[in-house]
C-alpha atoms as a PDB file:
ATOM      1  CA  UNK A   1      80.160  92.503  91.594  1.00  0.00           C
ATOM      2  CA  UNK A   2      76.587  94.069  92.362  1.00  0.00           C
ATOM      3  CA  UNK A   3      74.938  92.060  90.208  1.00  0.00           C
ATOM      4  CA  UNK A   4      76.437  88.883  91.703  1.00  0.00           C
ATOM      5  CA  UNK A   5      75.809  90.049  95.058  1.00  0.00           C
ATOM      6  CA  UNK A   6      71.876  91.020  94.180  1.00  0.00           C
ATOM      7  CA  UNK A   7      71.962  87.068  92.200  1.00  0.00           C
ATOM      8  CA  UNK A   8      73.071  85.430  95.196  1.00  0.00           C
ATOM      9  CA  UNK A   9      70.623  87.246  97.506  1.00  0.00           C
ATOM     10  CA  UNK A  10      67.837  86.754  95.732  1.00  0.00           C
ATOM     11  CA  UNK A  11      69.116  82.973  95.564  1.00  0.00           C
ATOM     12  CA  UNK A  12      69.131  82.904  99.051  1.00  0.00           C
ATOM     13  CA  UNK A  13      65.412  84.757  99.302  1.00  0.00           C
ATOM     14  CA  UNK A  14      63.924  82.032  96.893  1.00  0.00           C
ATOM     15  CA  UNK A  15      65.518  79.029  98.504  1.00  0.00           C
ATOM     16  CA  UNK A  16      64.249  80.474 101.901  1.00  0.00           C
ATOM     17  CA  UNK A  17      60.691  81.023 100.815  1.00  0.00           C
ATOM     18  CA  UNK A  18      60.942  77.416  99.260  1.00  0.00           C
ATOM     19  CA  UNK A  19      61.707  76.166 102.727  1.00  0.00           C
ATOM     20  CA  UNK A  20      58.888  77.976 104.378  1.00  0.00           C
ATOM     21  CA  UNK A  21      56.456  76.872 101.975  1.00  0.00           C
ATOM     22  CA  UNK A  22      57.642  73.063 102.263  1.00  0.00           C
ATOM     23  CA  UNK A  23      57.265  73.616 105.961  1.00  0.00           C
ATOM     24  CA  UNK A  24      53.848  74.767 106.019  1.00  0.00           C
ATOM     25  CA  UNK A  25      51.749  73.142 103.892  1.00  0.00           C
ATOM     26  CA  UNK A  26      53.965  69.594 103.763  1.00  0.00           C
ATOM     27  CA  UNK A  27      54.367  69.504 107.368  1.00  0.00           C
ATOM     28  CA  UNK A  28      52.114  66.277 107.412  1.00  0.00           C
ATOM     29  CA  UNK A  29      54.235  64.817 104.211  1.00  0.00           C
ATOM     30  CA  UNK A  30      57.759  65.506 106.046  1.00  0.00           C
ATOM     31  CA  UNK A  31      56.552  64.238 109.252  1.00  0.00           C
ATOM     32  CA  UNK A  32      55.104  60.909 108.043  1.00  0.00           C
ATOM     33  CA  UNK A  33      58.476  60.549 106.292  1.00  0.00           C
ATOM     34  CA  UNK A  34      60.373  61.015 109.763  1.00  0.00           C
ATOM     35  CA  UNK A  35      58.035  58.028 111.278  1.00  0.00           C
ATOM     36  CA  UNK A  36      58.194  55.893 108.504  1.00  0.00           C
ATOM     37  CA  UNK A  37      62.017  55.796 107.094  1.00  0.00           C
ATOM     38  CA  UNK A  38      64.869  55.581 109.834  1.00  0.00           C
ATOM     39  CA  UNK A  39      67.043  56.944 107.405  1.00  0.00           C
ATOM     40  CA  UNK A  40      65.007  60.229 107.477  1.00  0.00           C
ATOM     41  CA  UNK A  41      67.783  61.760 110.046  1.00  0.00           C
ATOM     42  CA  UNK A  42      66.431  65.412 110.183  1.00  0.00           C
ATOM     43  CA  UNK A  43      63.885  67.926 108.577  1.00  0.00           C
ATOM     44  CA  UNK A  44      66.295  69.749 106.543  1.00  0.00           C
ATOM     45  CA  UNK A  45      67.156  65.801 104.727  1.00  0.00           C
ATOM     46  CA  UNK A  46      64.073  64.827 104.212  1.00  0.00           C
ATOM     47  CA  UNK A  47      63.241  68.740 102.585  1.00  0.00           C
ATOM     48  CA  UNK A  48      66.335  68.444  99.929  1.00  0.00           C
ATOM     49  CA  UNK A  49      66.890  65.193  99.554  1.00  0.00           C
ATOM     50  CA  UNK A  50      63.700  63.445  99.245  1.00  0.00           C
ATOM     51  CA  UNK A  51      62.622  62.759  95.560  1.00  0.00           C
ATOM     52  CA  UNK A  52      59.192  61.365  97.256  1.00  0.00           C
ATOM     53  CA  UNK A  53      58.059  65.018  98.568  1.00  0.00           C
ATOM     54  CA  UNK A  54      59.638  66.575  95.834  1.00  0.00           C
ATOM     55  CA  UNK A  55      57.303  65.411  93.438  1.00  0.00           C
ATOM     56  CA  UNK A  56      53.641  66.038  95.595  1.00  0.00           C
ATOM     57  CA  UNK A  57      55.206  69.550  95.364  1.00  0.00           C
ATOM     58  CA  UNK A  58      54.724  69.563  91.523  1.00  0.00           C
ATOM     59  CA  UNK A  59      51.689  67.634  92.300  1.00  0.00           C
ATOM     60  CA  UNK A  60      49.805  70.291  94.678  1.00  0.00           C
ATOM     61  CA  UNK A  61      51.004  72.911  92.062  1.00  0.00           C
ATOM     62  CA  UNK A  62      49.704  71.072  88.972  1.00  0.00           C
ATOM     63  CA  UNK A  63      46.603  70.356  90.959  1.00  0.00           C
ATOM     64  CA  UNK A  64      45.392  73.329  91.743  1.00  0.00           C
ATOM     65  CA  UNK A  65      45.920  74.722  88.584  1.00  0.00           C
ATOM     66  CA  UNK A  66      43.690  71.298  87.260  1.00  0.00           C
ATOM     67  CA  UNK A  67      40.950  72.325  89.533  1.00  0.00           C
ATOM     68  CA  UNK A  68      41.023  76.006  88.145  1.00  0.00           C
ATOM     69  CA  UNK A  69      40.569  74.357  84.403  1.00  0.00           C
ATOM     70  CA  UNK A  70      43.917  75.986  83.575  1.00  0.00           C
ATOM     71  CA  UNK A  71      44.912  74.141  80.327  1.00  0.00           C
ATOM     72  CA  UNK A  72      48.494  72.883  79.255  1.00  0.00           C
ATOM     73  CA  UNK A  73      50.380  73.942  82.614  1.00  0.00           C
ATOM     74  CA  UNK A  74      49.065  71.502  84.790  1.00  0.00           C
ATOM     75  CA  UNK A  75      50.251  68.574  82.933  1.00  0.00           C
ATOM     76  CA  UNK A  76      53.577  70.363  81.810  1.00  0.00           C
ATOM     77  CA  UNK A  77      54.220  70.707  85.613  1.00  0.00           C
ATOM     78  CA  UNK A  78      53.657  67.602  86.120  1.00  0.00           C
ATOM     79  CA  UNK A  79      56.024  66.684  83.150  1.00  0.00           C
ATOM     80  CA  UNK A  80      58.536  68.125  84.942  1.00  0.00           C
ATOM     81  CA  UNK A  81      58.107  66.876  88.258  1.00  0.00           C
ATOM     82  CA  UNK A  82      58.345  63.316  86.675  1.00  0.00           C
ATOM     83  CA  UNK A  83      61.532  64.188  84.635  1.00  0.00           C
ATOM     84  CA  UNK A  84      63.063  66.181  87.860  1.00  0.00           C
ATOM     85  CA  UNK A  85      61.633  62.629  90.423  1.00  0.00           C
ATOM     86  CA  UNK A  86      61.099  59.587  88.395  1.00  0.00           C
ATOM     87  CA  UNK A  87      57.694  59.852  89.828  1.00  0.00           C
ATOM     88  CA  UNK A  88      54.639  60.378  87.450  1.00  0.00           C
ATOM     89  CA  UNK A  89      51.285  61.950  89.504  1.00  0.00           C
ATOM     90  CA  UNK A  90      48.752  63.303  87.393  1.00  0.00           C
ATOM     91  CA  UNK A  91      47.329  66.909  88.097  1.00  0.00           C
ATOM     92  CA  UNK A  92      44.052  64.933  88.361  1.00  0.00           C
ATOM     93  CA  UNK A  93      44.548  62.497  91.158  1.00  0.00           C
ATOM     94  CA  UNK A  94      43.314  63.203  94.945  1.00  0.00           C
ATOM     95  CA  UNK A  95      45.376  62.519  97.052  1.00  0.00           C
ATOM     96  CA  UNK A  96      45.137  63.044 101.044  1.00  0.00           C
ATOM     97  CA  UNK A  97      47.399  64.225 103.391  1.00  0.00           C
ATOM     98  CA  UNK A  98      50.434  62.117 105.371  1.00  0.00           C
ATOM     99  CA  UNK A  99      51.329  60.725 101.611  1.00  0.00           C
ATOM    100  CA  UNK A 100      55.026  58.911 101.740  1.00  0.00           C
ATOM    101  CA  UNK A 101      56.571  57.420  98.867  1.00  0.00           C
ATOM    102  CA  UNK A 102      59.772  55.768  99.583  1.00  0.00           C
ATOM    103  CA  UNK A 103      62.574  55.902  97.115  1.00  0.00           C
ATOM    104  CA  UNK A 104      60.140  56.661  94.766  1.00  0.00           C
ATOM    105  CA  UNK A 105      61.509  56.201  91.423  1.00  0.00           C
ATOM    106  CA  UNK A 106      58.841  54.378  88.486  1.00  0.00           C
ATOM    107  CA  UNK A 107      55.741  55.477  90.849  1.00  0.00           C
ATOM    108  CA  UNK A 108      53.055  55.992  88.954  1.00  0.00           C
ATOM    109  CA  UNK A 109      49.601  57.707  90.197  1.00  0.00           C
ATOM    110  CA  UNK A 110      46.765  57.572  87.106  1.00  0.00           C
ATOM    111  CA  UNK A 111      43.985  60.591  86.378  1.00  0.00           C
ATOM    112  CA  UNK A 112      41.239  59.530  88.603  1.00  0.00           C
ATOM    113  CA  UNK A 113      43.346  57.694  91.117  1.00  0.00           C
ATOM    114  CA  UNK A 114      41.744  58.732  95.026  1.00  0.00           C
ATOM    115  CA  UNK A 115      44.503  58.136  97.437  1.00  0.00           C
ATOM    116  CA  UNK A 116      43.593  58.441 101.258  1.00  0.00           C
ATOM    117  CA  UNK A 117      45.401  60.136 104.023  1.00  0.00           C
ATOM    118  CA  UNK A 118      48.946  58.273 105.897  1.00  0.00           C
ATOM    119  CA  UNK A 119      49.356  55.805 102.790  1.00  0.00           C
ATOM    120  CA  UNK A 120      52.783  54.780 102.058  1.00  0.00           C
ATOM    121  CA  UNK A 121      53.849  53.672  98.733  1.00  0.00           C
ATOM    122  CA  UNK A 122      57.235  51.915  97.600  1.00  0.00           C
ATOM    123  CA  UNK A 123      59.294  52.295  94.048  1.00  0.00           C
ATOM    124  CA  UNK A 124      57.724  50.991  91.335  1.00  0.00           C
ATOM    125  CA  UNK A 125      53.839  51.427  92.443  1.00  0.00           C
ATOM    126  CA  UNK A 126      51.150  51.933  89.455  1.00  0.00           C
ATOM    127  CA  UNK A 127      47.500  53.286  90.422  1.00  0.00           C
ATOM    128  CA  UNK A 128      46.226  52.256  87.060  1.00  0.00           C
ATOM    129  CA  UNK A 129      43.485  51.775  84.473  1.00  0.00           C
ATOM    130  CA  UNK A 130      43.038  48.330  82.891  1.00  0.00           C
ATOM    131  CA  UNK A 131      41.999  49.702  79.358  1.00  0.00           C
ATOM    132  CA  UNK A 132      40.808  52.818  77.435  1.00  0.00           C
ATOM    133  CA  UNK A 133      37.658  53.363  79.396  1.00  0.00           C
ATOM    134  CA  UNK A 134      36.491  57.073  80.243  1.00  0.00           C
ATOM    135  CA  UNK A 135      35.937  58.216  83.761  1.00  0.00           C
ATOM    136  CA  UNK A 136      36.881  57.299  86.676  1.00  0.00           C
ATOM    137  CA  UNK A 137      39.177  54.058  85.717  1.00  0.00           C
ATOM    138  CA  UNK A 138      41.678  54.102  88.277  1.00  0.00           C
ATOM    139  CA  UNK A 139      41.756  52.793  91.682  1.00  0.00           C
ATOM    140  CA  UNK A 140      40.557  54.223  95.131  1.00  0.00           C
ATOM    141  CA  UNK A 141      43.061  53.952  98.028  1.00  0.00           C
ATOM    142  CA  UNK A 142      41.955  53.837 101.835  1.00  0.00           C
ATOM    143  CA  UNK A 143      43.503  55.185 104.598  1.00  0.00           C
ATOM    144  CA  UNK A 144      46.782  54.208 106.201  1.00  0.00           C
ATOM    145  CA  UNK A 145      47.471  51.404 102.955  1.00  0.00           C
ATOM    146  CA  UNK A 146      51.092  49.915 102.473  1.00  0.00           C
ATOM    147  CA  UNK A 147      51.467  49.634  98.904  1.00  0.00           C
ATOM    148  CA  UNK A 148      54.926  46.994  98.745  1.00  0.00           C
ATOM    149  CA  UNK A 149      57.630  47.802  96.012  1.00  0.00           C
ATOM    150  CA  UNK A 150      56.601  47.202  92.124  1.00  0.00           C
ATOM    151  CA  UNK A 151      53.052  46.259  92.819  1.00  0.00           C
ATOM    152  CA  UNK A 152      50.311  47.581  90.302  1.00  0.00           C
ATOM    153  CA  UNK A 153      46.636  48.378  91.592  1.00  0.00           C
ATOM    154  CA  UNK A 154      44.447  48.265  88.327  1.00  0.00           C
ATOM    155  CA  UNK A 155      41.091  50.078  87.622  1.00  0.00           C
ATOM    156  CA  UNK A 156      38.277  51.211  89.615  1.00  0.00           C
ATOM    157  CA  UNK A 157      38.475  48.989  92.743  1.00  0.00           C
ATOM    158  CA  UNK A 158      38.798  49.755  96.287  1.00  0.00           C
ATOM    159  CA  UNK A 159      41.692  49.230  99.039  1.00  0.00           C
ATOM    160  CA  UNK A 160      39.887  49.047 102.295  1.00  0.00           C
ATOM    161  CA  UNK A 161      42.229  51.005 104.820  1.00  0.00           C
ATOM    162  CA  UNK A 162      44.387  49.377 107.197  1.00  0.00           C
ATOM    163  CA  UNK A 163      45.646  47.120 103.876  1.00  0.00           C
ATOM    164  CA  UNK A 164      48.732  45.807 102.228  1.00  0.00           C
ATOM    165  CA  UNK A 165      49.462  45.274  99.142  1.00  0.00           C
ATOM    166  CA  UNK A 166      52.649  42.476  98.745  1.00  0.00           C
ATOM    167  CA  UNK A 167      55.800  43.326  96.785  1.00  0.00           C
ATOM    168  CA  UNK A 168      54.987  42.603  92.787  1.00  0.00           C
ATOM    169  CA  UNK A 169      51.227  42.208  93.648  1.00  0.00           C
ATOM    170  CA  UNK A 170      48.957  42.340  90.648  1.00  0.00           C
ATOM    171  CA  UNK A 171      45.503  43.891  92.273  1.00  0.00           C
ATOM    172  CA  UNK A 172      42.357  44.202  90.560  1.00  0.00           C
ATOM    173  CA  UNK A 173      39.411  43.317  92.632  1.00  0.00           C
ATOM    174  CA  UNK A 174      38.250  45.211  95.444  1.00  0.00           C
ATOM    175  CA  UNK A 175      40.198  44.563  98.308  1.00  0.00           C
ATOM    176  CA  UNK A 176      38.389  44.481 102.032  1.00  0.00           C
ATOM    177  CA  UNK A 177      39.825  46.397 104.840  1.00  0.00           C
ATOM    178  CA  UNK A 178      42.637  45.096 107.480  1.00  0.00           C
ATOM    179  CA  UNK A 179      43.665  42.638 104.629  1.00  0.00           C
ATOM    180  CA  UNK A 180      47.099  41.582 102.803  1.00  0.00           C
ATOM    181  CA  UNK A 181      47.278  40.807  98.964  1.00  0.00           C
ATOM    182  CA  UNK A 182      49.916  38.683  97.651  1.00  0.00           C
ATOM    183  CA  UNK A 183      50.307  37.036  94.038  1.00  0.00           C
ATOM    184  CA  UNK A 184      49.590  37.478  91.014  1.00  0.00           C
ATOM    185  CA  UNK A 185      46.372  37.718  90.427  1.00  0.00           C
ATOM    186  CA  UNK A 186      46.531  39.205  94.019  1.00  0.00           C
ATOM    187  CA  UNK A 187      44.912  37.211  96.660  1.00  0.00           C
ATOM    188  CA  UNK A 188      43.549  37.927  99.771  1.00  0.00           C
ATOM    189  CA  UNK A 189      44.282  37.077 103.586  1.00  0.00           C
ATOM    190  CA  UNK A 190      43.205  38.551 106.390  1.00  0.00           C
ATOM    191  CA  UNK A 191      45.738  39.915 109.235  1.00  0.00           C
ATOM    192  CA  UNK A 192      44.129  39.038 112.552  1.00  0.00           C
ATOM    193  CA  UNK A 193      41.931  42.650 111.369  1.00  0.00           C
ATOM    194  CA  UNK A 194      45.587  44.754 112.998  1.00  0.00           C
ATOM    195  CA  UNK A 195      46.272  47.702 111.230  1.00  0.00           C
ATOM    196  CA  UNK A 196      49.303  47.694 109.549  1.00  0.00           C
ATOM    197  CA  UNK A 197      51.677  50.064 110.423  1.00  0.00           C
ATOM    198  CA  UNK A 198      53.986  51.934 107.734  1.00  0.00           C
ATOM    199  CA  UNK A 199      57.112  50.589 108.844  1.00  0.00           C
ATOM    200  CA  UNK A 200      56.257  47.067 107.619  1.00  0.00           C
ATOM    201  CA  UNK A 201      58.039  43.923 108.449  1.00  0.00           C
ATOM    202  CA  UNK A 202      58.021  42.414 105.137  1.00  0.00           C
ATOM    203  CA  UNK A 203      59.538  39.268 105.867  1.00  0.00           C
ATOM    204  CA  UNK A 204      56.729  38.446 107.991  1.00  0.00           C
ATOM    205  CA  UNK A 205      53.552  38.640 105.243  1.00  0.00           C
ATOM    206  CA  UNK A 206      51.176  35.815 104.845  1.00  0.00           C
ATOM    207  CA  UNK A 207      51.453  34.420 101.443  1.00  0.00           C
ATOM    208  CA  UNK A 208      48.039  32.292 100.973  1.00  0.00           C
ATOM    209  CA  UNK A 209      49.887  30.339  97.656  1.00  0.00           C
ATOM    210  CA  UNK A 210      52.526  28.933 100.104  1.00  0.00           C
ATOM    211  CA  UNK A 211      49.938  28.354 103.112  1.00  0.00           C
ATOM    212  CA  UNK A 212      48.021  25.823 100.573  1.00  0.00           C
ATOM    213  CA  UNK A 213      51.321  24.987  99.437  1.00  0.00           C
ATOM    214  CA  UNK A 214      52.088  23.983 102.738  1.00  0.00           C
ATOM    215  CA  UNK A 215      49.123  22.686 103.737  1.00  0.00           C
ATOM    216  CA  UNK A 216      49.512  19.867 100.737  1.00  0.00           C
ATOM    217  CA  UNK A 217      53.053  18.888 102.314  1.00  0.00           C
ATOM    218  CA  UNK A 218      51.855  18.312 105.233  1.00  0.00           C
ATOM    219  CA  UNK A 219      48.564  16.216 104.058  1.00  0.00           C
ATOM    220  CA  UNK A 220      51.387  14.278 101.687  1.00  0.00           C
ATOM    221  CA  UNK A 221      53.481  13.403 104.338  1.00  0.00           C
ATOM    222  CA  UNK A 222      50.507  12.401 106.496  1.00  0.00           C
ATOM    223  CA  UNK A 223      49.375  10.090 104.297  1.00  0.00           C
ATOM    224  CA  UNK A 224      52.716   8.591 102.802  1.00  0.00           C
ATOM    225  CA  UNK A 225      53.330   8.084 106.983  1.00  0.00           C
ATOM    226  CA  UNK A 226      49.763   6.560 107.190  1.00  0.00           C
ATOM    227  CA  UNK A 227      50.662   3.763 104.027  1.00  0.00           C
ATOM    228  CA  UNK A 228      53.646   2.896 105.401  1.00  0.00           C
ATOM    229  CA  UNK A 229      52.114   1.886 108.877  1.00  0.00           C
ATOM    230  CA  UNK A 230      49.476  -0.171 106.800  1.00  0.00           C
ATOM    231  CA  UNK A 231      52.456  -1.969 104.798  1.00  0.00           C
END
């Protein structure tokens, strides 16, 4: 009976130290989640039950230890964070503070990825190389970027801040700031230079394909309206 009274205060010690830790040095992570997901209800949800902030918590760990030059354990811890998440960071990515990833589940962050503060990333995201290149062969992320669900950002290009990048977007030239990419290859348009906030209206996104799309319909039906006056 001692010993199961001593396991389940100790239980209790390391869950609460766990909490204080979370609070402290995710504070920016668990409050950009509150502003960005209405379903975020409280602080105690988004601390257990979100896989997103789960995994930069492997993340910080393995990454520290990847700055020390600590071999094997920071890509074990990662391991785990991506078998515990769904979500795959390497120890070796930057990544700034405010980070939310949504559902999470299929994210992918590469080696040399450089992700800026307040970006927001859906399910299904890749930060990825294009090839077996050395160096730095991932991509560079600016501040306050909407990365849509299943896109992939490919080698060493730029996001300019204030971006988004379109649901199923294929990325992989440098991208300006205050701009939307769409399509594969992703294209660019701008946004009126707004900044884009994280709690995106995705219904709403300028798709340049269908603009020129559009813009053919109309010049059709101009001129079919023109031949029939002349006939």
């Amino acid at each position: 009976m001692r010993i199961l009274f001593f396991l389940t205060g100790l239980g209790i010690l390391c869950g609460s130290v766990w909490i204080v830790v979370m609070l402290h040095f995710f504070r920016y992570e668990i409050r950009s989640t509150r502003e960005r997901d209405p379903a975020a209800t409280s602080v105690g949800e988004v601390l257990l039950t979100y896989s997103g902030l789960h995994a930069l918590f492997f993340y910080r760990l393995a990454h520290r230890l990847w700055r020390w030059k600590i071999p094997f354990f920071p890509r074990w811890i990662s391991q785990l964070g991506r078998a515990c998440t769904g979500i795959e960071i390497h120890p070796g990515a930057a990544i700034g503070r405010g980070l939310f990833i949504d559902h999470g589940m299929g994210v992918v962050i590469g080696e040399t990825a450089v992700v800026g503060e307040n970006v927001t990333l859906y399910q299904g995201v890749t930060l990825g190389g294009t090839g077996k290149e050395k160096g730095k062969r991932h991509p560079n992320i600016g501040d306050n970027v909407v990365v849509g669900a299943g896109a992939k950002i490919l080698g060493n290009i730029t996001v300019g801040e204030n971006s988004y990048v379109g649901a199923n977007a294929v990325v992989i030239k440098d991208v300006p700031p205050n701009s939307t990419v769409v399509g594969v290859p992703g294209r660019v348009t701008k946004q009126d230079g707004k900044r884009i906030e994280g709690m995106l209206d995705h219904v709403h996104v300028l798709d340049p394909v269908m603009q020129s799309i559009e813009q053919l319909q109309k010049r059709i039906a101009e001129l079919e309206q023109q031949r029939r006056k002349e006939s």
